[in-house]
Protein backbone atom coordinates (compact mmCIF):
# COMPACT_ATOMS: atom_id res chain seq x y z
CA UNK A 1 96.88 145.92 114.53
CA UNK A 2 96.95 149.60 114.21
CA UNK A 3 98.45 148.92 110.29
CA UNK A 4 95.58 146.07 109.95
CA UNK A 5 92.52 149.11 110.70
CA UNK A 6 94.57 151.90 108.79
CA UNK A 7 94.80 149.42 105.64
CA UNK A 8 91.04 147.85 106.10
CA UNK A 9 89.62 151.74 106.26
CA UNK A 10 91.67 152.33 102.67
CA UNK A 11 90.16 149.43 101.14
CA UNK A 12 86.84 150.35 102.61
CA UNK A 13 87.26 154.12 100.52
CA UNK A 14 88.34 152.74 97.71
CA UNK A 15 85.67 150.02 97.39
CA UNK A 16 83.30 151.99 95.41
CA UNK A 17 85.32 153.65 92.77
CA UNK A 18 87.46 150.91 92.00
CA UNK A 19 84.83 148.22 91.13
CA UNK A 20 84.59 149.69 87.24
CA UNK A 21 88.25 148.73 87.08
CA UNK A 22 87.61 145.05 88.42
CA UNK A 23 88.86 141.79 85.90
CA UNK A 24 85.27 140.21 86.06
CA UNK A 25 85.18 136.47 86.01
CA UNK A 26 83.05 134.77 83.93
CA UNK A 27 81.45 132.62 86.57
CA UNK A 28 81.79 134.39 90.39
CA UNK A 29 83.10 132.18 92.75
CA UNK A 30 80.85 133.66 95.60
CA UNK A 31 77.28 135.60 95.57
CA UNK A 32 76.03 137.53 98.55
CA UNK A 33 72.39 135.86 98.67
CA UNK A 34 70.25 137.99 100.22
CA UNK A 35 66.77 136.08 102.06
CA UNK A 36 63.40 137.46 100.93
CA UNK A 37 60.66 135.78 103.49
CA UNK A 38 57.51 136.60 104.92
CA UNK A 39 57.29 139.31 107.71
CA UNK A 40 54.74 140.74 110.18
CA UNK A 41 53.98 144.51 110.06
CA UNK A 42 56.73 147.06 110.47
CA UNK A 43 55.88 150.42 108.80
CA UNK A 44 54.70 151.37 112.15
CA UNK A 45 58.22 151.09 112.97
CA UNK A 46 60.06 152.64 110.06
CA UNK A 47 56.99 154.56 107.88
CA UNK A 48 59.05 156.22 105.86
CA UNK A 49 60.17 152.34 104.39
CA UNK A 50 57.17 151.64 102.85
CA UNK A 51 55.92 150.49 100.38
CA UNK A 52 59.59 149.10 98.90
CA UNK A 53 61.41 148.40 102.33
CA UNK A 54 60.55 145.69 104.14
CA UNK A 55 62.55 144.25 107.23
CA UNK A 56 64.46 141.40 105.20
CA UNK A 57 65.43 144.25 102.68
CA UNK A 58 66.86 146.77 105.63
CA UNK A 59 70.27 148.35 104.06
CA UNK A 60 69.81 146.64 100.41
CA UNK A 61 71.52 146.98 98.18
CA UNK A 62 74.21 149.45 99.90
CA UNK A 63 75.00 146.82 101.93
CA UNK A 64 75.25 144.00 100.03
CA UNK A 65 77.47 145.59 96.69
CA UNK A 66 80.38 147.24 99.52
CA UNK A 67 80.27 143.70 100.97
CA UNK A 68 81.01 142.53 97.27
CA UNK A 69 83.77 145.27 96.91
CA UNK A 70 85.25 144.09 100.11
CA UNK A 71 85.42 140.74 99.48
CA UNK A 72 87.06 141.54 95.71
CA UNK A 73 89.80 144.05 97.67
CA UNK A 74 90.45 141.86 100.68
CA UNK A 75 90.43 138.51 99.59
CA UNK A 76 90.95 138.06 96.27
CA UNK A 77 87.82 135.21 95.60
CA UNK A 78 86.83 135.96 91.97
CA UNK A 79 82.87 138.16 91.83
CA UNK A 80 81.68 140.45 90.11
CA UNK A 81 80.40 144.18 90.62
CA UNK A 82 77.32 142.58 90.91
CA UNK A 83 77.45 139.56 92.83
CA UNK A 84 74.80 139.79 95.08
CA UNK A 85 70.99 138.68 94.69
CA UNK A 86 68.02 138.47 96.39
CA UNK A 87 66.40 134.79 96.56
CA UNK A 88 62.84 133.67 97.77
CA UNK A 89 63.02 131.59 100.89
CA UNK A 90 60.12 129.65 99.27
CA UNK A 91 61.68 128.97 96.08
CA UNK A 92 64.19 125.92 95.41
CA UNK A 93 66.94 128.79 94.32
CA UNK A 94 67.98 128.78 97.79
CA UNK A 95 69.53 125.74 97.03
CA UNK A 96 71.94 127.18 94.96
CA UNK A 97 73.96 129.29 97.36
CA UNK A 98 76.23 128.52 99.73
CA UNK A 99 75.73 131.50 102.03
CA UNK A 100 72.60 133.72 103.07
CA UNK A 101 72.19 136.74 104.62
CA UNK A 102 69.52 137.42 106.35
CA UNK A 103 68.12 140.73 107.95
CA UNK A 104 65.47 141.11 110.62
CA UNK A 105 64.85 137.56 111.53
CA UNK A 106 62.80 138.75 114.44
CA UNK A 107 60.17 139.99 112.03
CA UNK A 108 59.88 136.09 110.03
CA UNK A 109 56.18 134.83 110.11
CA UNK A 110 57.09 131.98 108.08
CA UNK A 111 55.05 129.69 106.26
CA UNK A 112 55.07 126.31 105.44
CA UNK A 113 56.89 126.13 102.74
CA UNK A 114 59.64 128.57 103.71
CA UNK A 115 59.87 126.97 107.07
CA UNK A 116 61.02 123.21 105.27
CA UNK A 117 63.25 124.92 102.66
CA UNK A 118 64.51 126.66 105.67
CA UNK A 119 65.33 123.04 107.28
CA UNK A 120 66.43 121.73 103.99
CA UNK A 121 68.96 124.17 102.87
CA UNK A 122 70.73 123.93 106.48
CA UNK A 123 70.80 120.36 106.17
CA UNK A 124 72.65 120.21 102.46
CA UNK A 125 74.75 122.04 103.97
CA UNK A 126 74.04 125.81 103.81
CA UNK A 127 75.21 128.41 105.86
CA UNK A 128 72.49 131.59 106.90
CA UNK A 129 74.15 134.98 108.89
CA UNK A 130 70.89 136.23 110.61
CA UNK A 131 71.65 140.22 111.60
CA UNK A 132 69.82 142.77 112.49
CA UNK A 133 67.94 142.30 115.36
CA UNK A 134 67.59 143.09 118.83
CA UNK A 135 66.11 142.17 122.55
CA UNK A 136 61.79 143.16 122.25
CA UNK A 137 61.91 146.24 124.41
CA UNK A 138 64.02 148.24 121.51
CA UNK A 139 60.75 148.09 119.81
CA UNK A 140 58.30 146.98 122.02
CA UNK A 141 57.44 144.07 120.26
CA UNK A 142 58.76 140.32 120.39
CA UNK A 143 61.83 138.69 121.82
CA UNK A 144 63.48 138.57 118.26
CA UNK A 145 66.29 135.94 119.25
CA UNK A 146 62.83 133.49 120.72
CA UNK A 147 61.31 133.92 117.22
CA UNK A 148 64.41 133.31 115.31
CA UNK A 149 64.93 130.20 117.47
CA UNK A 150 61.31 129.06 117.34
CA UNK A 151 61.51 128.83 113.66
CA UNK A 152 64.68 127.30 113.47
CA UNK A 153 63.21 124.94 115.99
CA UNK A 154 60.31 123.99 113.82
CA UNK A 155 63.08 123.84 110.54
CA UNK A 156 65.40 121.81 112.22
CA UNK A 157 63.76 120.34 115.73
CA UNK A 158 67.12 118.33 116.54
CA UNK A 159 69.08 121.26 116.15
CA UNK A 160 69.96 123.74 119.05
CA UNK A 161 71.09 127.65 118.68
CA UNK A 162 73.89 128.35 121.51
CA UNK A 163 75.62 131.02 122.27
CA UNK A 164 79.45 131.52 120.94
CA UNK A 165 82.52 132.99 122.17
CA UNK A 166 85.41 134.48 120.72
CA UNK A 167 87.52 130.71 120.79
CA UNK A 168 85.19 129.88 117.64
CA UNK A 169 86.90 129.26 114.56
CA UNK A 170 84.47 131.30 112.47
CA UNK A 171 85.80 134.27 114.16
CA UNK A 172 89.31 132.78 113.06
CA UNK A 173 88.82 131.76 109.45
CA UNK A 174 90.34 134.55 107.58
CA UNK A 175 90.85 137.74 109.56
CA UNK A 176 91.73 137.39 113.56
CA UNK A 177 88.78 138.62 115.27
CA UNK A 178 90.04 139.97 118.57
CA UNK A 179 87.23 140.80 120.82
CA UNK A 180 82.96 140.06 120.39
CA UNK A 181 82.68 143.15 122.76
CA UNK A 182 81.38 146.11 120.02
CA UNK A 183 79.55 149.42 120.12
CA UNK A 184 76.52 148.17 117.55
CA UNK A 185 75.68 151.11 115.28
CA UNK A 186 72.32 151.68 117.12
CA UNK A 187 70.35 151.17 120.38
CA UNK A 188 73.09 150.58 122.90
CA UNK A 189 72.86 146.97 123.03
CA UNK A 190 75.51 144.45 124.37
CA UNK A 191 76.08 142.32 121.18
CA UNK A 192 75.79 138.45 121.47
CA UNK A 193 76.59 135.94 119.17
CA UNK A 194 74.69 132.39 118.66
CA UNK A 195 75.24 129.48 116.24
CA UNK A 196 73.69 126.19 115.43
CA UNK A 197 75.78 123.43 113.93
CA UNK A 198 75.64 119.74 112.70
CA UNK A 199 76.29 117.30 113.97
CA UNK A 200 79.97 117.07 113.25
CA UNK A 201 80.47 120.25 114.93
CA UNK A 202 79.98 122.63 111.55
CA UNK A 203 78.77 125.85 112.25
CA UNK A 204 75.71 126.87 110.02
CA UNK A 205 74.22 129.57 111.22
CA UNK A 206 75.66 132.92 112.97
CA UNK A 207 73.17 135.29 114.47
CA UNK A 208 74.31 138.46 115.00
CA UNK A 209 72.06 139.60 118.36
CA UNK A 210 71.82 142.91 119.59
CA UNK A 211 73.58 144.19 116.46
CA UNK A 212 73.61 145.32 112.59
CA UNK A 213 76.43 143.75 110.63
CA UNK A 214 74.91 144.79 107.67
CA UNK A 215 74.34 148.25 108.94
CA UNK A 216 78.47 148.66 109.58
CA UNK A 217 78.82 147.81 106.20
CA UNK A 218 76.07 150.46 104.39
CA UNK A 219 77.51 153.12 106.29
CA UNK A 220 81.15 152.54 106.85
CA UNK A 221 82.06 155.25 103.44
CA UNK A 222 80.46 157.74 105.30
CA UNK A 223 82.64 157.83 108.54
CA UNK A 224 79.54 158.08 110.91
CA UNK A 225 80.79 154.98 113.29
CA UNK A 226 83.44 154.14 115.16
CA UNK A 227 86.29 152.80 113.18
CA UNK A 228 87.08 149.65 115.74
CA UNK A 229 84.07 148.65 115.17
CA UNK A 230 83.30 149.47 111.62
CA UNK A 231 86.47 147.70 110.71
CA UNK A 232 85.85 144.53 113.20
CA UNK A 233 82.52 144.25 111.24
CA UNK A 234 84.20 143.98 108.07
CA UNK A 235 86.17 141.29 109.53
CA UNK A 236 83.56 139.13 110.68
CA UNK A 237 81.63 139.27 107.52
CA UNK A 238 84.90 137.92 105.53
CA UNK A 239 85.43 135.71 108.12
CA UNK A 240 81.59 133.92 107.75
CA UNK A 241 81.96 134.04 104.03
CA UNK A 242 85.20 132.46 103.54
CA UNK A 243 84.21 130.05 106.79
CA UNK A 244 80.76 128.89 105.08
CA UNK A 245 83.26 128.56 101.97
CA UNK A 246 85.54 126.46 103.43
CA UNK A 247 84.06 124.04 105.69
């Protein structure tokens, strides 16, 4: 284990200056797709954000491209430098990635249209990590895990969002996830984990509650978190990715 974290905080170093020297494919066999969709107000929240900042955008593109370097030094799946992309929840482009990421789900005000794409992409067979948000007294606002289930509700009414535990394979797929019980990287949360599957027992979507993923990954080059968890982050993202991949 201890040769697992010292190797996975080497990669994590050497992410950024080895991604001129990557053998680009022609056509990546992954792309980080990142969810644009519409949002209440938040620059009361985070003022210094606006005007380019939104809540689905929180920790783009840092994020996203050491993800991308990550995924190139840890597992070998052919992308590029630039493999990641944001896509329009209302536009039929969702539809052409396998995996979305999506940040702040407890800020959606979703209309119409992005609510059925929403329900369509999960039933062809698309896979959404939700991160990023908390219980409503961090911010005084909303229960974010009650709006991300009331729109998944109104996606995908047969569907329910329950809460996992370590036993899942998700946490299993690639890397050997050994506890759900993390520091998250702000606000002193206890992290939970909830998924919603099809009916043949397929997860498609992981919701990160009560923690930032995404924020693990922006600042895990800088050495401001705590490596156990920095590290266990990076292992659950490669795990969803290659488990969205692969089932």
């Amino acid at each position: 284990m201890k040769r697992l974290l010292m190797l996975l905080a080497f990669f994590a170093v050497l992410v950024r200056p080895a991604i001129s020297d990557w053998s680009e494919p022609a056509a990546p066999e992954f792309v980080f797709a990142r969810l644009a969709c519409s949002n209440r107000e938040s620059w009361m929240y985070w003022p210094t954000y606006w005007p380019d900042m939104p809540p689905w955008k929180h920790d783009y593109p840092e994020s996203d491209e050491f993800l991308i370097g990550l995924v190139h030094e840890l597992t070998g799946i052919p992308v590029r430098p630039d493999s990641y992309k944001i896509v329009q929840l209302s536009s039929p482009e969702i539809f052409e990635y396998p995996f979305l990421y999506l940040s702040e789900p407890g800020f959606m005000v979703l209309n119409d249209k992005e609510i059925a794409n929403l329900g369509e992409y999960i039933r062809r067979g698309g896979f959404i990590m939700a991160d990023d948000f908390r219980t409503g007294a961090y911010l005084n606002g909303p229960e974010e895990l009650q709006v991300l289930r009331y729109y998944l509700k109104r996606a995908l009414p047969e569907r329910e969002l329950v809460k996992l535990d370590i036993t899942h394979p998700v946490f299993h797929s690639f890397f050997e996830v050994d506890s759900l019980k993390m520091t998250p990287p702000y606000g002193g949360f206890i992290p939970e984990f909830w998924g919603m599957s099809d009916e043949r027992g397929r997860l498609q979507v992981i919701a990160n509650y009560n923690n930032d993923i995404g924020d693990f990954w922006k600042y895990l080059d800088e050495g401001d978190k705590p490596l156990k968890d920095s590290t266990r982050s990076i292992r659950m993202g490669i795990d969803y990715i290659v488990y969205a991949m692969s089932h």
